[in-house]
Protein backbone atom coordinates (compact mmCIF):
# COMPACT_ATOMS: atom_id res chain seq x y z
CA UNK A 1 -27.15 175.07 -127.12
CA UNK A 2 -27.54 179.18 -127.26
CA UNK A 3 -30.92 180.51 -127.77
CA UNK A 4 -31.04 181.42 -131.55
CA UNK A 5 -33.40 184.02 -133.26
CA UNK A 6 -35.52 183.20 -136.56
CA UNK A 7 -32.76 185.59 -138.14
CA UNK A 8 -29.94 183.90 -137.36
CA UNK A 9 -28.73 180.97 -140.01
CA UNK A 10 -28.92 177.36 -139.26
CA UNK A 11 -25.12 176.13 -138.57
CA UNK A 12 -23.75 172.82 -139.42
CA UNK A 13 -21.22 171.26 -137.18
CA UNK A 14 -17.69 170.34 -138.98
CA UNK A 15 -15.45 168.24 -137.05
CA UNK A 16 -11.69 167.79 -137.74
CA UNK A 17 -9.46 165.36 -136.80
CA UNK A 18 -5.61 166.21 -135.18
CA UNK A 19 -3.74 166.29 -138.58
CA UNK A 20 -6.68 168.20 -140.54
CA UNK A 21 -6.26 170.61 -137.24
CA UNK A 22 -2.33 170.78 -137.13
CA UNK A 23 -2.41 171.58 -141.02
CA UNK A 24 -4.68 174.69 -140.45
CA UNK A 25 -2.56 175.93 -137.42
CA UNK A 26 0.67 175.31 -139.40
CA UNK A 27 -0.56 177.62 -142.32
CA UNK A 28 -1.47 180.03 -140.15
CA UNK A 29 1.79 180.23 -138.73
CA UNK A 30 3.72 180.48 -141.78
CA UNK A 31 1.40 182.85 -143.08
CA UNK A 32 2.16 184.95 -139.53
CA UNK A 33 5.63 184.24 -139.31
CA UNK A 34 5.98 185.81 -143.36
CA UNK A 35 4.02 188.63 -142.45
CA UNK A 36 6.30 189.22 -139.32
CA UNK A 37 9.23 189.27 -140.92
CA UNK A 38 7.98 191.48 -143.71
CA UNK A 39 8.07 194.34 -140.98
CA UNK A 40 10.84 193.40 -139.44
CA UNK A 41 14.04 195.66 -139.01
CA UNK A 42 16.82 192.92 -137.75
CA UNK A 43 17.20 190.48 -140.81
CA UNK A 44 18.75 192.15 -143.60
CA UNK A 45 15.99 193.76 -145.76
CA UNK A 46 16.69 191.96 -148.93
CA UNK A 47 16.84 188.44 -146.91
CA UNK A 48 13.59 189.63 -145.20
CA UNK A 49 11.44 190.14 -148.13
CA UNK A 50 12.97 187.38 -149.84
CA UNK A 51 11.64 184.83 -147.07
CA UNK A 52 8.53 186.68 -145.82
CA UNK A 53 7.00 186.47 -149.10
CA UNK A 54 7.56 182.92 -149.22
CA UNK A 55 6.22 182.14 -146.18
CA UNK A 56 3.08 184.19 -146.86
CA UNK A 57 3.00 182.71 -150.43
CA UNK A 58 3.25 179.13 -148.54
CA UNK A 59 1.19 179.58 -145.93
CA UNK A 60 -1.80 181.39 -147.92
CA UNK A 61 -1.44 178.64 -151.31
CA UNK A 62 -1.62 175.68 -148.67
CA UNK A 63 -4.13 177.32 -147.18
CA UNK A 64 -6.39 177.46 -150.30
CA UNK A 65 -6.81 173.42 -150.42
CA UNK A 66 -7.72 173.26 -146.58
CA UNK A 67 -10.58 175.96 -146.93
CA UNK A 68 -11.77 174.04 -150.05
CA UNK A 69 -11.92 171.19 -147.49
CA UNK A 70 -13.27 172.73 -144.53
CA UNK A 71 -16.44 175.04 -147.06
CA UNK A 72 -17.23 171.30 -148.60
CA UNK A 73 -17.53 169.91 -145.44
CA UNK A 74 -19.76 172.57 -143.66
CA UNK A 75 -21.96 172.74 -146.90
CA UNK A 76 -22.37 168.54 -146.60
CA UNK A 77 -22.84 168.45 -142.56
CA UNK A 78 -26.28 167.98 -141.03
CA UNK A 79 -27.13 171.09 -139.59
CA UNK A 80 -27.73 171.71 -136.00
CA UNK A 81 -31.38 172.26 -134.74
């Protein structure tokens, strides 16, 4: 374990199993992948829009649950000494 000052916080240890960890990825791709095609030029701009916003709008409202989650979980979890 790193050497830790009397400033820094204590940190808790949050572990997350293969589904919990695909779910986060997944968001963050769709979240990515709306952005990206926000500022792309080769899709037709009114397509574009029309599906990058839904992607972000996916990927950032599915995201909201996860974080939820993930914040209960760290605030629960023994903390590492």
């Amino acid at each position: 374990m790193p050497y830790r000052t009397p400033e820094d916080p204590p940190k808790a240890q949050v572990n997350l199993s293969i589904p919990e960890l695909m779910a986060v990825a997944a968001t963050r791709g769709m979240i990515g992948a709306g952005l990206g095609l926000l500022v792309a030029d080769y899709v037709a701009p009114e397509k574009r829009r029309a599906v990058g916003w839904t992607l972000l709008a996916i990927g950032a409202l599915s995201t909201l649950p996860i974080a939820a989650t993930l914040i209960h979980r760290a605030r629960t979890a023994p903390l590492l000494h």
